[in-house]
N, C-alpha and C. Protein backbone atom coordinates (compact mmCIF):
# COMPACT_ATOMS: atom_id res chain seq x y z
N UNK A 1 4.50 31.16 7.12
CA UNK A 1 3.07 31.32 7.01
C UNK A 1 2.50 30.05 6.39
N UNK A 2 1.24 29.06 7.25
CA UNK A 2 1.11 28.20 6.78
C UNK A 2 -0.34 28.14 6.50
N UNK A 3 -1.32 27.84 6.25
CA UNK A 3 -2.58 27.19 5.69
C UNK A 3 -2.93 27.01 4.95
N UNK A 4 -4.31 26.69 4.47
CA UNK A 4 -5.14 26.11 3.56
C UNK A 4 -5.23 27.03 2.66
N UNK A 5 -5.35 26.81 1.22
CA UNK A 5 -5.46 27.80 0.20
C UNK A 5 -6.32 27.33 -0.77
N UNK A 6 -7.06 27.93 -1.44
CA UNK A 6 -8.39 27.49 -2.31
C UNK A 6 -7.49 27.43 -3.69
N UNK A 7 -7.86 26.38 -4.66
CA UNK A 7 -7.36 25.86 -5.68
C UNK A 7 -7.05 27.30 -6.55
N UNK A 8 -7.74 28.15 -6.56
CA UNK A 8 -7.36 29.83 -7.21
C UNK A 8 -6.36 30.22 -6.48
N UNK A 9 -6.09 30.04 -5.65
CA UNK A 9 -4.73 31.34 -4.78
C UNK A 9 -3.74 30.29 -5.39
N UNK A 10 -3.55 28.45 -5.49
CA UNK A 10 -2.74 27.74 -5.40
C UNK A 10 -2.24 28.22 -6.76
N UNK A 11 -3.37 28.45 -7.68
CA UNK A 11 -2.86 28.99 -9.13
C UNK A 11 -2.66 30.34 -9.19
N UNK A 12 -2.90 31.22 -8.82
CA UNK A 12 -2.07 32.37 -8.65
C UNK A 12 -1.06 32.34 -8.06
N UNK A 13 -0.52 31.63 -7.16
CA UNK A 13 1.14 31.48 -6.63
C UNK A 13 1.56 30.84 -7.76
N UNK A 14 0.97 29.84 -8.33
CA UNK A 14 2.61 29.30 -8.95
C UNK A 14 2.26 29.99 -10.82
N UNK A 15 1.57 30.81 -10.87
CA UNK A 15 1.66 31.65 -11.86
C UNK A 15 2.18 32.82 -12.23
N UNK A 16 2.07 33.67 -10.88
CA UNK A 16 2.58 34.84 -10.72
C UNK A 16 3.37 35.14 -9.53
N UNK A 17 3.18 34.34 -8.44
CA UNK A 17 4.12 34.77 -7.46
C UNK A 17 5.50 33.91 -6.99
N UNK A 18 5.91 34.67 -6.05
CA UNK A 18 7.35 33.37 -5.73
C UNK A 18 7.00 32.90 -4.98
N UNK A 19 7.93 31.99 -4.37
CA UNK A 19 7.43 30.94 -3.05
C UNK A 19 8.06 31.26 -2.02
N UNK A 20 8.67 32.60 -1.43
CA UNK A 20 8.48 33.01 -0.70
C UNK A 20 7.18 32.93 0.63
N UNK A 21 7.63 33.12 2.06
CA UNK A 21 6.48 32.12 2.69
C UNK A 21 6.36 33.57 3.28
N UNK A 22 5.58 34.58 3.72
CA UNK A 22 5.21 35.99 4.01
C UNK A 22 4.00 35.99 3.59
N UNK A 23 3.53 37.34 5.06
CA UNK A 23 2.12 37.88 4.88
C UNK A 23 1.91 38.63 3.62
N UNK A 24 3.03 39.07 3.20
CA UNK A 24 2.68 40.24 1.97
C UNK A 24 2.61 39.34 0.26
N UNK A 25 2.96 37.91 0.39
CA UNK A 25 2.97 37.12 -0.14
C UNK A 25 1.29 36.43 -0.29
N UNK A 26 1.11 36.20 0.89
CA UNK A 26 -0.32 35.70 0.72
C UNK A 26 -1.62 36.78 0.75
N UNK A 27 -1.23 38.06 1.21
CA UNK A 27 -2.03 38.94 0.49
C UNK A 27 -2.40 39.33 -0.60
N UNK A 28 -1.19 39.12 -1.65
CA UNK A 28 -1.12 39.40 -3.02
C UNK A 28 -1.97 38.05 -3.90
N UNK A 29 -1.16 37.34 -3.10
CA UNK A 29 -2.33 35.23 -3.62
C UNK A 29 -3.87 35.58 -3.60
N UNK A 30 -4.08 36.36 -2.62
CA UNK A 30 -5.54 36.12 -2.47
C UNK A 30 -5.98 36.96 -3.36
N UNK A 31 -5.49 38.49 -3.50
CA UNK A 31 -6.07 39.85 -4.77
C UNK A 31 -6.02 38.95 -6.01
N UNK A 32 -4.94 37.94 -5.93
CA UNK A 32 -4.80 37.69 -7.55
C UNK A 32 -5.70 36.77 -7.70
N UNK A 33 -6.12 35.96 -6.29
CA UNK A 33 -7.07 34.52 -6.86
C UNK A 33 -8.55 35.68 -6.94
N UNK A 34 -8.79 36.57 -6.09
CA UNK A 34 -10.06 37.39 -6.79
C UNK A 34 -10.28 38.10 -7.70
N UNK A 35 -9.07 38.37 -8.67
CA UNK A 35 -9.42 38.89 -9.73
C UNK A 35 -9.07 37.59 -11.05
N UNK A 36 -8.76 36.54 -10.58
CA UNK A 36 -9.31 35.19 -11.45
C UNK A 36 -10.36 34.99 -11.55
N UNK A 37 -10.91 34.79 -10.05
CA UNK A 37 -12.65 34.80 -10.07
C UNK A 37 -13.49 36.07 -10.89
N UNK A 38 -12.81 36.58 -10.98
CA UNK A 38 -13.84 37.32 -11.50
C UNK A 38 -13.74 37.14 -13.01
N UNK A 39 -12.93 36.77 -13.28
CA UNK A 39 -12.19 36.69 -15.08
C UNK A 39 -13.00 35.78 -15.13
N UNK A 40 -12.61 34.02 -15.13
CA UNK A 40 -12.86 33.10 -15.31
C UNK A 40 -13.94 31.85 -14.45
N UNK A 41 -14.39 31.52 -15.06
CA UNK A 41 -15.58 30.36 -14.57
C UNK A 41 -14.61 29.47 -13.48
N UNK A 42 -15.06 28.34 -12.55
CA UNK A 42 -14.41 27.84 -11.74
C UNK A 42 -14.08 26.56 -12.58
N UNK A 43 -14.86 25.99 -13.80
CA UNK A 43 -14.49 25.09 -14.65
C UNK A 43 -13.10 25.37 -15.48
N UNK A 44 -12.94 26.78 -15.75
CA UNK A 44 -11.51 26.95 -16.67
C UNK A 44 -10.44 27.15 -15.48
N UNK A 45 -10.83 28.04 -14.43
CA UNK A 45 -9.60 27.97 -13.22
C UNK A 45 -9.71 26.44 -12.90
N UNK A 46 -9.97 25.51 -12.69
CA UNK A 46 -9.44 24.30 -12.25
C UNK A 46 -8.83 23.51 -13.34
N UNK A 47 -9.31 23.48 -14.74
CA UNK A 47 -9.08 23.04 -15.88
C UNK A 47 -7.22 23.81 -15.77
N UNK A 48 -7.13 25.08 -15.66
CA UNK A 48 -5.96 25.73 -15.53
C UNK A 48 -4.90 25.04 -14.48
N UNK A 49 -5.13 25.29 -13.15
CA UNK A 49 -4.52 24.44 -11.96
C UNK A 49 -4.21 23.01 -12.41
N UNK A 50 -5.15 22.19 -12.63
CA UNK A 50 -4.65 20.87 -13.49
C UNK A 50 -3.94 20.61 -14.78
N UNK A 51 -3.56 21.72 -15.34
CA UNK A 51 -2.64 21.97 -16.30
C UNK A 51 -1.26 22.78 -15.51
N UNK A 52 -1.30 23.21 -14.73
CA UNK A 52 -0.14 23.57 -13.97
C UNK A 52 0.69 22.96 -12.86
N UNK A 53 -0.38 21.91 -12.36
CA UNK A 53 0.20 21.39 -11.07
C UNK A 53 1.34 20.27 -10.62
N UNK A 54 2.56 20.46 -10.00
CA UNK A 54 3.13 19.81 -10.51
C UNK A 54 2.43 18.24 -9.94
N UNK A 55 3.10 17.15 -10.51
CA UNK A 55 2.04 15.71 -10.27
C UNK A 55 3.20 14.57 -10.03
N UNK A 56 4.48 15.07 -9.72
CA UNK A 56 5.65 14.16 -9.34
C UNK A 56 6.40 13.90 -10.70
N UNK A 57 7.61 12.90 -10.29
CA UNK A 57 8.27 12.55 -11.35
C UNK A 57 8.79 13.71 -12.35
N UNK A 58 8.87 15.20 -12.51
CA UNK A 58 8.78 16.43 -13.42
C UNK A 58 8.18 16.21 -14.36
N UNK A 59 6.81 15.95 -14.22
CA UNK A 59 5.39 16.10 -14.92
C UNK A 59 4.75 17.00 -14.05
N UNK A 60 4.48 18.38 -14.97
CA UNK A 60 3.46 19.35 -14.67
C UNK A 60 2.43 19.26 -15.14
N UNK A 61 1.02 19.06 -14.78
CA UNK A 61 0.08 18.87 -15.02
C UNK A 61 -0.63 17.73 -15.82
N UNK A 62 -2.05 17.58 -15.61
CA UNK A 62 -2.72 15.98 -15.88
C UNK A 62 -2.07 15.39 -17.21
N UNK A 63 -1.76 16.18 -18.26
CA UNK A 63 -1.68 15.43 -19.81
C UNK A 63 -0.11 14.81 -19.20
N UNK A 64 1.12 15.67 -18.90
CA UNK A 64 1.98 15.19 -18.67
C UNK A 64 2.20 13.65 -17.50
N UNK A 65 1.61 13.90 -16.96
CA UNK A 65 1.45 13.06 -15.45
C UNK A 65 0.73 11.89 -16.22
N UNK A 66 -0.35 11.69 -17.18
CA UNK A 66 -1.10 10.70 -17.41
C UNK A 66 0.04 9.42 -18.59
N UNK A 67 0.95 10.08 -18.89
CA UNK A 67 2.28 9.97 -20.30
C UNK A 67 2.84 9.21 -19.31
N UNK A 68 3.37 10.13 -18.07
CA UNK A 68 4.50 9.41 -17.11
C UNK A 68 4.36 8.17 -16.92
N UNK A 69 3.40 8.16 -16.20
CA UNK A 69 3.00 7.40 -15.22
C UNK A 69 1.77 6.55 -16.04
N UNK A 70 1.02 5.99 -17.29
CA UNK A 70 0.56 5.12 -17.84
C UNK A 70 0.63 5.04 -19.04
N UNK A 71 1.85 5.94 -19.63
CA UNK A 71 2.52 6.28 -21.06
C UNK A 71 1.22 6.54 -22.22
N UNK A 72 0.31 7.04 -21.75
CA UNK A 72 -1.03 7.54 -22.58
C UNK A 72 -1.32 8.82 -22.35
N UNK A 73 -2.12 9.67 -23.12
CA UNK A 73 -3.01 10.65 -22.65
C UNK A 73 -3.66 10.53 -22.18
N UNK A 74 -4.34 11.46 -21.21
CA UNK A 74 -5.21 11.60 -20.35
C UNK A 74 -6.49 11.33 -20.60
N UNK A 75 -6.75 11.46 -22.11
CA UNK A 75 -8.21 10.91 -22.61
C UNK A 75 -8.29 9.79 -22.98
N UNK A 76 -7.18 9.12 -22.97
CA UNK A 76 -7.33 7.43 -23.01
C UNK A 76 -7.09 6.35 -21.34
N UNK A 77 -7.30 7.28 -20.76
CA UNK A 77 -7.10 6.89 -18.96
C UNK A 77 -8.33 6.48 -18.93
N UNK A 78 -8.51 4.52 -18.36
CA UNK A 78 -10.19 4.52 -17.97
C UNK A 78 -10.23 5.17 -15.91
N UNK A 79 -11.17 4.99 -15.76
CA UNK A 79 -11.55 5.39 -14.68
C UNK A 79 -10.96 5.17 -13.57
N UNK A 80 -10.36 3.60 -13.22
CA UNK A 80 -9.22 3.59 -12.18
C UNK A 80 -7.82 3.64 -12.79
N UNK A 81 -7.55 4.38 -13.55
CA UNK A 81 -6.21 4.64 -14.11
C UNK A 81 -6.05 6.01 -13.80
N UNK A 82 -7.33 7.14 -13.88
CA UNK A 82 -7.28 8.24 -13.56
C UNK A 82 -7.45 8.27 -12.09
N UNK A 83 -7.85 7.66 -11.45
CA UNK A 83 -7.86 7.64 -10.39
C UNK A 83 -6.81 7.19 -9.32
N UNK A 84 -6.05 6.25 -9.68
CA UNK A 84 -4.71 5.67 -9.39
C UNK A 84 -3.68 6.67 -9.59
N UNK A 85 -3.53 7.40 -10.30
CA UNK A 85 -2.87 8.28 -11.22
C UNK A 85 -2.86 9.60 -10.21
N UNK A 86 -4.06 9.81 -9.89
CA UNK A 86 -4.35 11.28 -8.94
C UNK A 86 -3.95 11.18 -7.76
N UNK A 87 -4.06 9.72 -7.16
CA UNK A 87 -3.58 9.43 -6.08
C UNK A 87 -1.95 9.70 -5.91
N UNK A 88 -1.65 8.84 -6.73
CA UNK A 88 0.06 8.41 -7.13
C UNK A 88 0.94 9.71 -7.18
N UNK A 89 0.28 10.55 -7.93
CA UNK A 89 0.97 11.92 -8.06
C UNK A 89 0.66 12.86 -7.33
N UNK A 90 -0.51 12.99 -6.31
CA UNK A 90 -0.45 13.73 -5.53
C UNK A 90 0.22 13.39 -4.45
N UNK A 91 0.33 12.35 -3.70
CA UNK A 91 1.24 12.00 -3.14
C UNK A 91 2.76 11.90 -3.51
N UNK A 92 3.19 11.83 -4.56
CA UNK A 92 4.52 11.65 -5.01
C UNK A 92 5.03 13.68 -4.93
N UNK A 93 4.13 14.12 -5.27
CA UNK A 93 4.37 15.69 -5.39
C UNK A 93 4.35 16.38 -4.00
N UNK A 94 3.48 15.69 -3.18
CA UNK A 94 3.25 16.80 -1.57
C UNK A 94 4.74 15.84 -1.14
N UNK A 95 5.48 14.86 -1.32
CA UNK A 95 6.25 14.37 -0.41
C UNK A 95 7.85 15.01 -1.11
N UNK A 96 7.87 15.35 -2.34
CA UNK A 96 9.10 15.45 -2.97
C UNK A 96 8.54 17.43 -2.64
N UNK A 97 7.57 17.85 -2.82
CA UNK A 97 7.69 19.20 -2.36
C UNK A 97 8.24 19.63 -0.56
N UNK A 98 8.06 18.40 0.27
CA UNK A 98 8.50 18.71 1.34
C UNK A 98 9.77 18.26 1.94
N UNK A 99 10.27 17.73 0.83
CA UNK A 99 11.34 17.57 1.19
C UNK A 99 12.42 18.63 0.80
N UNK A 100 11.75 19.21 -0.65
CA UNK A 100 12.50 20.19 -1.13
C UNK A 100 12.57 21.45 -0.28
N UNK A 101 11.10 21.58 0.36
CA UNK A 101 11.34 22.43 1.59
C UNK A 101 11.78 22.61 2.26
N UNK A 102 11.79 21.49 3.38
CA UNK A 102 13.32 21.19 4.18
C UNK A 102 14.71 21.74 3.90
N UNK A 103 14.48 20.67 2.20
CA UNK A 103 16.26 21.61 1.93
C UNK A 103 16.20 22.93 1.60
N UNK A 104 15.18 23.51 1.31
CA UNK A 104 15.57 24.53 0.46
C UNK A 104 15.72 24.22 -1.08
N UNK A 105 15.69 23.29 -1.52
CA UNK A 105 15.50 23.58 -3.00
C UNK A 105 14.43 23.80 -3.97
N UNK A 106 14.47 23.56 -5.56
CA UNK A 106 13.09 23.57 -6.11
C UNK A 106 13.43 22.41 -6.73
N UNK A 107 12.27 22.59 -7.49
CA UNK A 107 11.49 20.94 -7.63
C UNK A 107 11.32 20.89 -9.12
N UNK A 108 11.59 20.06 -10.00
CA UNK A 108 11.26 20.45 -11.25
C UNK A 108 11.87 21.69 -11.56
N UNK A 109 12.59 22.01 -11.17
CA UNK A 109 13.01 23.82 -11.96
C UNK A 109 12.43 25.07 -11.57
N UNK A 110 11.12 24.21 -10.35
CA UNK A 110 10.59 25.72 -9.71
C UNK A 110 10.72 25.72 -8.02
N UNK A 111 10.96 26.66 -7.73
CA UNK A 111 10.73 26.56 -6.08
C UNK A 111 9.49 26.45 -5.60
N UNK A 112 10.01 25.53 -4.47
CA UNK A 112 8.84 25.56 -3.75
C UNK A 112 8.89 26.22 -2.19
């Protein structure tokens, strides 16, 4: 099962569900990303997702990823550092997640 998923379902899978690829899988993604929405503002669910996501290298989320990859926190990143940074790790993460796919393994300690 493949498509597009809104930044809430992406954080309800890797919060609560497995990575299992099934309809009964992405039914449950979606109940759980609507009862996020309803909890939380779209500023704390993305604030959340960017604290969860993995960002390459086994750095999960922006504070970790900003250490890795420009050995600072994230609040000392100027503007093309955060930006270089988002690039760098989103790409470093969609290519090491598909490969792990391929094989079958996980990534950082979690499946993907």
């Amino acid at each position: 099962m493949e498509g597009g998923s809104t930044i809430t379902q992406q954080l309800a899978k890797v919060l609560f569900l497995t990575p299992d690829r099934s309809f009964s899988r992405k039914v449950k993604e979606a109940l759980l990303a609507f009862e996020l929405e309803k909890r939380y503002s779209k500023d704390r669910l993305l604030e959340l997702y960017l604290n969860q996501v993995y960002m390459g290298h086994g750095a999960f989320g922006v504070e970790a990823a900003a250490r890795m990859y420009f050995g600072k926190s994230v609040q000392d990143l100027s503007l093309p550092e955060a930006a270089d940074a988002r690039r760098a790790a989103a790409l470093a993460g969609q290519l090491l997640a598909l490969r792990a796919a391929r094989a079958g393994a996980s990534v950082g300690g979690r499946s993907w």
